[in-house]
C-alpha atoms as a PDB file:
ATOM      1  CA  UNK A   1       0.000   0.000   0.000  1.00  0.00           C
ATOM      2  CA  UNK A   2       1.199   3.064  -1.111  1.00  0.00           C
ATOM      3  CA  UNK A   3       1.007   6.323   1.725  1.00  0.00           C
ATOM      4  CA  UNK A   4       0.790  10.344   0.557  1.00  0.00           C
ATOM      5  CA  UNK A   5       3.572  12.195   0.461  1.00  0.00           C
ATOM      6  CA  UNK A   6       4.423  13.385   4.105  1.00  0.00           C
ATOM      7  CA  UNK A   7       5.448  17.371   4.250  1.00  0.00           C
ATOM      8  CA  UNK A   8       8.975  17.434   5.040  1.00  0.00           C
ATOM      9  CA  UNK A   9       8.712  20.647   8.041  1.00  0.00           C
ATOM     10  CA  UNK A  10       5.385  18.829  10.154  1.00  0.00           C
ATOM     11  CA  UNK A  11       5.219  15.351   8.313  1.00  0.00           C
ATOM     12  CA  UNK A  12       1.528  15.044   7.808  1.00  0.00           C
ATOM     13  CA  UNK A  13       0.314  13.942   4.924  1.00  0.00           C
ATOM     14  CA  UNK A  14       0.785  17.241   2.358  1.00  0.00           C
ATOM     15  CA  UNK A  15      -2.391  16.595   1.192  1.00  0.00           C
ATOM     16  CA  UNK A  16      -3.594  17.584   4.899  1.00  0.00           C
ATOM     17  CA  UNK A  17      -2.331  21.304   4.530  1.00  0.00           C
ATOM     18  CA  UNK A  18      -2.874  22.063   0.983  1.00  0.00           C
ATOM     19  CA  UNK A  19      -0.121  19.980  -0.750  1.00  0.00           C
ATOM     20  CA  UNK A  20       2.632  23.120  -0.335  1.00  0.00           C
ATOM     21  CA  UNK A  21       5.485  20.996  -0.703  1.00  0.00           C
ATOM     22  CA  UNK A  22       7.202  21.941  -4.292  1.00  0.00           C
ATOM     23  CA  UNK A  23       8.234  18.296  -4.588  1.00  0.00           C
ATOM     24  CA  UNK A  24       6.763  14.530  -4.541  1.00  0.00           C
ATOM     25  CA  UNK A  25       7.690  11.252  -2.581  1.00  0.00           C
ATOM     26  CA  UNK A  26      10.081  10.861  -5.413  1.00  0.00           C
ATOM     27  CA  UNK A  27      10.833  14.120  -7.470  1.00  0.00           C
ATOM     28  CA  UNK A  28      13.545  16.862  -6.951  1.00  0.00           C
ATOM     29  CA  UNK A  29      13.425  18.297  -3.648  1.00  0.00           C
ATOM     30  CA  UNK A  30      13.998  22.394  -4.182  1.00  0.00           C
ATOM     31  CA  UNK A  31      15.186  24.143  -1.149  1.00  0.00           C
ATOM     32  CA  UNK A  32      16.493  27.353  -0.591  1.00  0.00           C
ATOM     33  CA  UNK A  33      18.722  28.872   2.664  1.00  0.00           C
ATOM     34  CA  UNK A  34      21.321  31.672   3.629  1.00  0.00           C
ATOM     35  CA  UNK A  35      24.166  31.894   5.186  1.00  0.00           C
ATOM     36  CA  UNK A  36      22.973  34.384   8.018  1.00  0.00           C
ATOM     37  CA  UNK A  37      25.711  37.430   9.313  1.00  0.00           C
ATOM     38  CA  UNK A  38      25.568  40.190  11.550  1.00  0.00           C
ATOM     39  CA  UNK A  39      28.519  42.331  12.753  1.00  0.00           C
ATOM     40  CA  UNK A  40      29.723  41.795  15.998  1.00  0.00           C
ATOM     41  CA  UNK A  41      28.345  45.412  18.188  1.00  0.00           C
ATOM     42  CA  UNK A  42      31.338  45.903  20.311  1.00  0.00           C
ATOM     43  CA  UNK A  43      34.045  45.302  17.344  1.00  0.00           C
ATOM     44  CA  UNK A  44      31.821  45.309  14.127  1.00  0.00           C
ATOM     45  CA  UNK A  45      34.024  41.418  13.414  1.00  0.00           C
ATOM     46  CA  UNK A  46      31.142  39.285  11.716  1.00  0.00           C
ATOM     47  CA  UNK A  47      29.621  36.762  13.135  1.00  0.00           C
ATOM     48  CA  UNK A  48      27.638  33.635  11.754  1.00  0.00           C
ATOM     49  CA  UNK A  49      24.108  32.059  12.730  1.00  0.00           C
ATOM     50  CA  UNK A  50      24.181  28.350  12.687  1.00  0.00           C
ATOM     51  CA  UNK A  51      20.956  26.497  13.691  1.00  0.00           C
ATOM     52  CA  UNK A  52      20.638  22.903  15.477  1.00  0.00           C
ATOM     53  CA  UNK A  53      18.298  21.015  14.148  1.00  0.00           C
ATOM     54  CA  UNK A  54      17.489  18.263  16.823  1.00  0.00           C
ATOM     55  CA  UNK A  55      15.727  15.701  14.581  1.00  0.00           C
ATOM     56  CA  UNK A  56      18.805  15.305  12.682  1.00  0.00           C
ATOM     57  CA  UNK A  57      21.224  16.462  15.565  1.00  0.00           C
ATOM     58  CA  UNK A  58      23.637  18.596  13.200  1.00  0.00           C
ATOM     59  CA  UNK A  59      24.502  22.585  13.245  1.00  0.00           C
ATOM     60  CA  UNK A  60      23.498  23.896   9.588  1.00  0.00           C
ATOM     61  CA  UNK A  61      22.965  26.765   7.911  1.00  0.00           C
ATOM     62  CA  UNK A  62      18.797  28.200   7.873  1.00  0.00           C
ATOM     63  CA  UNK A  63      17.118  26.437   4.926  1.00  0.00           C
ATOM     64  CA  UNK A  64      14.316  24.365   3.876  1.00  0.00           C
ATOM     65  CA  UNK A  65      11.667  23.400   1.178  1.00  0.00           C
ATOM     66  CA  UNK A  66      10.048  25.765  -1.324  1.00  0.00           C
ATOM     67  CA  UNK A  67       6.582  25.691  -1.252  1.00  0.00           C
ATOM     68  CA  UNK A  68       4.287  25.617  -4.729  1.00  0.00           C
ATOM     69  CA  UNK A  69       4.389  28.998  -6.416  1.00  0.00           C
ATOM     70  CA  UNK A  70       7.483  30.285  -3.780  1.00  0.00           C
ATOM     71  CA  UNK A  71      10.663  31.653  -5.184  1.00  0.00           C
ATOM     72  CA  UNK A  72      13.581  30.497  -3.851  1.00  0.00           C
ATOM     73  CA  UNK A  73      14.168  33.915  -2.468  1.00  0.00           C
ATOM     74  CA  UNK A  74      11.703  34.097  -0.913  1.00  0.00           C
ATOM     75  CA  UNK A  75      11.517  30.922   0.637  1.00  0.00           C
ATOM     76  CA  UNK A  76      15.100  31.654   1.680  1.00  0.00           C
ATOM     77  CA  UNK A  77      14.383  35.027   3.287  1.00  0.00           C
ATOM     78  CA  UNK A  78      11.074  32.773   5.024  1.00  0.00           C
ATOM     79  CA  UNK A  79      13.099  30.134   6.112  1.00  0.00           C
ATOM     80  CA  UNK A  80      15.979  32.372   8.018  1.00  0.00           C
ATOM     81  CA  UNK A  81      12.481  33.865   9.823  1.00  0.00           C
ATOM     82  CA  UNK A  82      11.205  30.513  10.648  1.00  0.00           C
ATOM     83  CA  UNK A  83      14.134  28.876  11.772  1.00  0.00           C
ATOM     84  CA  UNK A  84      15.286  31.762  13.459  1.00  0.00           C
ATOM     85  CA  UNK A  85      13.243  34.488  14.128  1.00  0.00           C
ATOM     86  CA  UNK A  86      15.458  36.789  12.236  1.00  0.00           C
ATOM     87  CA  UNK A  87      14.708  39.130   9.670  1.00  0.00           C
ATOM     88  CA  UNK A  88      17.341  39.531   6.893  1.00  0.00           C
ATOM     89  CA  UNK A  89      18.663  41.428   3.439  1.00  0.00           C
ATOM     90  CA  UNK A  90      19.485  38.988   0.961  1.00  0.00           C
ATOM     91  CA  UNK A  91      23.210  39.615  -0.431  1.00  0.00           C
ATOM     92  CA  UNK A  92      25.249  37.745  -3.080  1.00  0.00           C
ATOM     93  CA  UNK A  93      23.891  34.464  -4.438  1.00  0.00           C
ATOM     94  CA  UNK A  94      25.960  31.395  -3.196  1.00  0.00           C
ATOM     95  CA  UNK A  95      26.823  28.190  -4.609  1.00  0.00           C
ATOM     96  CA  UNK A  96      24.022  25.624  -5.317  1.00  0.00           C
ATOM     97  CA  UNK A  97      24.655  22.506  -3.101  1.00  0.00           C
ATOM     98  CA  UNK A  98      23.329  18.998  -4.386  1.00  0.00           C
ATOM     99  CA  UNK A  99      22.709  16.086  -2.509  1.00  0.00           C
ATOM    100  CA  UNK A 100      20.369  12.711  -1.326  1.00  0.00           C
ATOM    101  CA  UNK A 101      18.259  13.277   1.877  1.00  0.00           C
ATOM    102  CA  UNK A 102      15.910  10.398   2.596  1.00  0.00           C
ATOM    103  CA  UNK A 103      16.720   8.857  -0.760  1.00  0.00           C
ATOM    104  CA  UNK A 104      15.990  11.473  -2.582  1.00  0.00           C
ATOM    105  CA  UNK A 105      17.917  14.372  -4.437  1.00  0.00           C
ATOM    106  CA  UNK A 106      17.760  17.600  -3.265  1.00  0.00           C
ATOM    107  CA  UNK A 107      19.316  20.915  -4.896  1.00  0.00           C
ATOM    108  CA  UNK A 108      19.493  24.277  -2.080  1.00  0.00           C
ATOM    109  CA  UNK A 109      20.115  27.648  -3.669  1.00  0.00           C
ATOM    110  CA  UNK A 110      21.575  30.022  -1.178  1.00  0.00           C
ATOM    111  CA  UNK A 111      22.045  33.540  -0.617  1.00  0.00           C
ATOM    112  CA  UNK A 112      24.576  35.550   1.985  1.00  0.00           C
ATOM    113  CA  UNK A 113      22.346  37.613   4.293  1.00  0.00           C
ATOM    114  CA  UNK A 114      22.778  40.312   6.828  1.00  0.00           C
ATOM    115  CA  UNK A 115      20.764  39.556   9.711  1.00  0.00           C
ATOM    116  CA  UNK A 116      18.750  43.331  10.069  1.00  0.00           C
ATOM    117  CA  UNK A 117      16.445  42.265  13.790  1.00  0.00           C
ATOM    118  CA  UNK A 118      14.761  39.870  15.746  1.00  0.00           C
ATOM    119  CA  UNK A 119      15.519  37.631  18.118  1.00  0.00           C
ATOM    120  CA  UNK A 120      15.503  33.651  18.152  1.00  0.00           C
ATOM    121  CA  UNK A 121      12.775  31.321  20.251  1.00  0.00           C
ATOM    122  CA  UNK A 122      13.052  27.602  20.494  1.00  0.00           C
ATOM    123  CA  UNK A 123      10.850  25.663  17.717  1.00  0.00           C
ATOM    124  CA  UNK A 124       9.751  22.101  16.906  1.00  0.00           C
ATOM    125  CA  UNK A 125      12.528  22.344  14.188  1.00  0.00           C
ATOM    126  CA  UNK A 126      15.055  24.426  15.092  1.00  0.00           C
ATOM    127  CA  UNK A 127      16.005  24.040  18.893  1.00  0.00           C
ATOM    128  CA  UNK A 128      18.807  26.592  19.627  1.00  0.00           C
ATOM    129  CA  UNK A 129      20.960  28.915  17.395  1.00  0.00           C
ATOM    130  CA  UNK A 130      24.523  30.019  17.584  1.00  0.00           C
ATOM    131  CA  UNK A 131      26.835  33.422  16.552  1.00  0.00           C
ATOM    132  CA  UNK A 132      29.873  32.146  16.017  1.00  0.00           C
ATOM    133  CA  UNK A 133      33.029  34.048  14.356  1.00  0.00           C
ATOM    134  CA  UNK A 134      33.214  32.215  10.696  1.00  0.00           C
ATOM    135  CA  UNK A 135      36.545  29.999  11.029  1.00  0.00           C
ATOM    136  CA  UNK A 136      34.384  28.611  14.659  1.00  0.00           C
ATOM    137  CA  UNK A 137      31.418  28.086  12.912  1.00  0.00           C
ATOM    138  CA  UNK A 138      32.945  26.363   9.721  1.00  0.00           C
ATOM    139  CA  UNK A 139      34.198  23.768  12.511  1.00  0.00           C
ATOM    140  CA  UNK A 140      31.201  23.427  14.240  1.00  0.00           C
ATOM    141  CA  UNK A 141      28.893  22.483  10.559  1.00  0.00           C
ATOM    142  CA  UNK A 142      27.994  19.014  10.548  1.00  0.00           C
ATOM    143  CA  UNK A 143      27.356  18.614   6.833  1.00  0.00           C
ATOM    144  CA  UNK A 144      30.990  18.849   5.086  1.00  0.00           C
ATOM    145  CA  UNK A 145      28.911  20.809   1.853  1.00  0.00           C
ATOM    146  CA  UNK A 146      27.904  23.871   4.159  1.00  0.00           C
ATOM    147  CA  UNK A 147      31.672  24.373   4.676  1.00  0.00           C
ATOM    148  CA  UNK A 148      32.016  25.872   0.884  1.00  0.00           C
ATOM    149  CA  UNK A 149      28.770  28.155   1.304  1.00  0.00           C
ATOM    150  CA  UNK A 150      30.583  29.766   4.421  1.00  0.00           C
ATOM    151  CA  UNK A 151      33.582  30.593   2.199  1.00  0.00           C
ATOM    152  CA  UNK A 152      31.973  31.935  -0.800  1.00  0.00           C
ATOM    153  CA  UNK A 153      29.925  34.088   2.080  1.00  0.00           C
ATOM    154  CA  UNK A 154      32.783  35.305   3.284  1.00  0.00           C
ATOM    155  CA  UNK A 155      34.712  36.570  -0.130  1.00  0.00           C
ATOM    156  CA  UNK A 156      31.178  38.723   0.009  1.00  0.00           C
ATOM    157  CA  UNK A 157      31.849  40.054   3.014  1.00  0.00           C
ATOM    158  CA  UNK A 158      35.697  40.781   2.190  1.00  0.00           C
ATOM    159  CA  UNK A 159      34.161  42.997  -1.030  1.00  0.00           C
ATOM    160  CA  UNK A 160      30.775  44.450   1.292  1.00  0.00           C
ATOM    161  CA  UNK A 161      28.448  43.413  -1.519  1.00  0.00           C
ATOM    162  CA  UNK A 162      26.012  45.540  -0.970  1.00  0.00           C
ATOM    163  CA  UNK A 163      22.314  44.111  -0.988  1.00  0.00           C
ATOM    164  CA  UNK A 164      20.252  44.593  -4.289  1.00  0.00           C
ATOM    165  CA  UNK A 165      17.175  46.459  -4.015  1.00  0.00           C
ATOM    166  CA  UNK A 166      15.063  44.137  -5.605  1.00  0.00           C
ATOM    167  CA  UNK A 167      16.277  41.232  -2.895  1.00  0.00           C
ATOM    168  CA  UNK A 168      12.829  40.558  -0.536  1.00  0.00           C
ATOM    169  CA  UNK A 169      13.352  41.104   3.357  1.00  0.00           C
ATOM    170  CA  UNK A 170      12.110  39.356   6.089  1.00  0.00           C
END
């Protein structure tokens, strides 16, 4: 017997919350993150947001499915809000990772983005959050493809790319 796809954030059945899942039980899983920044108030040094996610007990970078009809900026500047109650300014665009979770491939597009306010709270998904300076937090990723995405972020930062106007905030 065959089951309905389960949503990959609250696992019911996507059919019991209007089927907003971009992707299938089997089809490409789109996703879409950021690596998260702020400066550092008392020396302006930046400092990275990684997340703990406990149902797969690693330290990541904010990111997570698009839903039907989302653009991946948006759902990455939705995601960083969800995950951790920040709002953010979408910067450069980052490399495009690629890989299998649960059996089945997923592609994330990320952005670097300059955490702007808010403040984090405990969730179902996303049980405590970090600022760590970037070599610390490229130690403390548990996935060895987030490593790159905090490198690219930070030959952004080196050059200040500023933010594009047209980026959505969250």
């Amino acid at each position: 017997m065959r089951t309905a796809p389960h949503c990959g954030t609250c696992k019911r059945p996507s059919s019991r919350h209007g089927g907003n899942d971009v992707a299938a039980e089997t089809e490409l899983v789109r996703a879409a993150g950021c690596v998260l920044w702020r400066r550092r108030p008392t020396d302006g040094a930046v400092e990275v947001a990684l997340i703990h996610r406990p149902r797969y007990d690693d330290w990541s970078h904010p990111k997570g499915k698009l839903m039907a009809g989302e653009s991946e900026a948006d759902a990455a500047v939705r995601e960083v809000l969800e995950e951790t109650g920040m709002r953010c300014e979408l910067g450069a665009r980052l490399p495009t990772t690629r890989y299998t979770a649960e059996d089945r491939p997923k592609v994330v597009t990320y952005w670097e983005a300059r955490a702007t306010s808010g403040a984090f709270v405990p969730n179902d998904e996303v049980d405590r959050m970090v600022w760590l300076a970037p070599a610390t937090a490229r130690r403390h990723l548990s996935n060895p493809w987030d490593r790159p995405l905090l490198d690219a972020a930070a030959a952004a930062w080196d050059g200040e790319t500023p933010t594009p106007a047209d980026a959505p905030t969250g």
